[in-house]
Protein backbone atom coordinates (compact mmCIF):
# COMPACT_ATOMS: atom_id res chain seq x y z
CA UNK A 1 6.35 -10.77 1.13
CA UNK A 2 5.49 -7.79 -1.22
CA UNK A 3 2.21 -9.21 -2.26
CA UNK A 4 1.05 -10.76 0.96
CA UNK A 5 1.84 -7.74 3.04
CA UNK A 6 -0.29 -5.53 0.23
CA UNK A 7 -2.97 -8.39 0.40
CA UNK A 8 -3.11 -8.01 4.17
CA UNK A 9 -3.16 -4.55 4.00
CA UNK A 10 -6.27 -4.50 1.61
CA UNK A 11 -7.97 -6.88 4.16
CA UNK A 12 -7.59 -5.19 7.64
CA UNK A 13 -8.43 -1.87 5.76
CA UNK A 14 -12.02 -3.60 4.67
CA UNK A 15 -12.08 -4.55 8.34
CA UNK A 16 -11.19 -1.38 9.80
CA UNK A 17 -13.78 0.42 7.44
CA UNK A 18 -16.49 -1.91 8.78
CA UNK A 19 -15.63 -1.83 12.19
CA UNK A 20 -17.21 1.31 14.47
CA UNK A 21 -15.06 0.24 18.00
CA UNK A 22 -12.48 2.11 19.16
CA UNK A 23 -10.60 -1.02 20.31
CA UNK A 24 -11.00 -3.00 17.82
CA UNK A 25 -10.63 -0.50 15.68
CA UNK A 26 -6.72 0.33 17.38
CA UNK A 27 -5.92 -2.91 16.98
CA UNK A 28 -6.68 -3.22 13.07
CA UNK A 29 -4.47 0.41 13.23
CA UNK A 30 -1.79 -1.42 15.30
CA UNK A 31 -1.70 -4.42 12.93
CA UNK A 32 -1.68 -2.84 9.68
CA UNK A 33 1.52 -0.60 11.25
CA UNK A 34 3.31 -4.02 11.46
CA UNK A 35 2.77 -4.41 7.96
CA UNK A 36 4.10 -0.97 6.29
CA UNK A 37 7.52 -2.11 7.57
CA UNK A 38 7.21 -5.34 5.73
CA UNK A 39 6.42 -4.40 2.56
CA UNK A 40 8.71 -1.41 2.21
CA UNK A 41 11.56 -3.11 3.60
CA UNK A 42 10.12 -5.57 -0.08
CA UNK A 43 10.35 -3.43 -2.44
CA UNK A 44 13.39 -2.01 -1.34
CA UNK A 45 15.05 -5.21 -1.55
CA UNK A 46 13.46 -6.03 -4.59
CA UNK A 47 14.55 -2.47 -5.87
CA UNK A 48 18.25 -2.78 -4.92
CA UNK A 49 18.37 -6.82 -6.45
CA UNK A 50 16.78 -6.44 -9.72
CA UNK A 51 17.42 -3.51 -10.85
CA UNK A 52 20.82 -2.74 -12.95
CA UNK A 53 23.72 -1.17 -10.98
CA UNK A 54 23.65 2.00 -13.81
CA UNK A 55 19.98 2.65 -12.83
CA UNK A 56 19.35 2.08 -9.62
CA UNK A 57 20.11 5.54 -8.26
CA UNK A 58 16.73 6.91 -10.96
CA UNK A 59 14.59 4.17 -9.64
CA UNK A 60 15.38 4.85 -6.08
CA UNK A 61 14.54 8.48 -6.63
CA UNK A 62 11.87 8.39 -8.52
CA UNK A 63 10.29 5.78 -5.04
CA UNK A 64 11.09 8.25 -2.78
CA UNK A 65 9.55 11.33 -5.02
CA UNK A 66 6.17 8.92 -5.29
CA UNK A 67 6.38 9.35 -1.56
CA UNK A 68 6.57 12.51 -1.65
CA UNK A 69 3.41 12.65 -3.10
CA UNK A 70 1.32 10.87 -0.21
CA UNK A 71 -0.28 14.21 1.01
CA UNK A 72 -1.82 14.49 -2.14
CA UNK A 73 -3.78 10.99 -1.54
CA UNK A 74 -4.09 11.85 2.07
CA UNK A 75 -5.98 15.18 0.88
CA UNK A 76 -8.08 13.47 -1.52
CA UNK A 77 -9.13 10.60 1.30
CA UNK A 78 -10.26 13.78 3.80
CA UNK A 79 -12.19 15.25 1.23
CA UNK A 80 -13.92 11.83 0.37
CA UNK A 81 -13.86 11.03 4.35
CA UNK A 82 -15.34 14.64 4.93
CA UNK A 83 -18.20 14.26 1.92
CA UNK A 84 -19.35 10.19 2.31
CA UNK A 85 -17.82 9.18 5.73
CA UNK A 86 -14.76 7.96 7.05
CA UNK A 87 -15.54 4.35 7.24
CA UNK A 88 -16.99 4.37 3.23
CA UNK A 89 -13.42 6.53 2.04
CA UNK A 90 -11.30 3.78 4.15
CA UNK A 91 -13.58 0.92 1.92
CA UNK A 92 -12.48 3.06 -1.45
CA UNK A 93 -9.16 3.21 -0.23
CA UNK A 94 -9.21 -0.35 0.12
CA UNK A 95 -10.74 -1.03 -3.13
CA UNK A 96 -8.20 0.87 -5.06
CA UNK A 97 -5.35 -0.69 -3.31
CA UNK A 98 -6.78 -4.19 -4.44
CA UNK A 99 -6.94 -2.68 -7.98
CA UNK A 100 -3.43 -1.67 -8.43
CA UNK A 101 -2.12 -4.61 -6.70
CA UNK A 102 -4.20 -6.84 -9.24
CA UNK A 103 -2.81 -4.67 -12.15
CA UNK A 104 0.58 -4.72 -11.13
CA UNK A 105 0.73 -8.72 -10.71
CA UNK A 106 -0.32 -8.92 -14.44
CA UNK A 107 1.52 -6.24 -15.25
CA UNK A 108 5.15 -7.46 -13.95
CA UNK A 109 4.55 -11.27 -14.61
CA UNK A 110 8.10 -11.95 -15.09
CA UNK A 111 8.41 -10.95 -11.27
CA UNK A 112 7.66 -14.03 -10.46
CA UNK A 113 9.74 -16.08 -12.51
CA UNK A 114 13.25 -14.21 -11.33
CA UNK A 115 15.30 -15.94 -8.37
């Protein structure tokens, strides 16, 4: 679920960054919405079933600290937003999601192995 989610994610935000209707537009906004949900809800689970009782507490705070940090990605999309254009910063945005989502799967290749 983690990786599809992120996968659709990275798709409807090349969409969305292509795409100059309103409606349509919405309705990329309204889908990726349904999304976030999913993949949290993910991790979390993953989170809470792989990793040891005695550690669990660090790894859960150190998830909520990263989001902490999202108005520090949110100010670096306006300014890129503000100096290309919105549609071009929402492309980058997806391109670096795809990035990290392709180093993490080669990074945590045992993932997939564990039941």
């Amino acid at each position: 679920l983690i990786v599809s989610g992120m996968v659709a994610t990275i798709f409807l935000m090349g969409i969305l960054s292509q795409t100059s209707w309103f409606m349509g537009g919405f309705g990329i906004l309204a889908m990726l919405g349904l999304f976030m949900p999913v993949v949290h809800t993910s991790v979390q689970a993953a989170i809470q079933s792989t990793i040891p009782d005695h550690l669990r507490g660090r790894i859960s705070g150190f998830f909520i600290v990263t989001w902490g940090a999202f108005p520090m990605g949110s100010l670096a999309a306006g300014w890129l937003a503000q100096t290309l254009s919105v549609q071009t910063s929402t492309l980058y945005g997806a391109l670096l999601m795809s990035i990290i989502l392709a180093g993490q799967l080669v990074t945590f290749r045992f993932m997939w192995k564990m039941e």
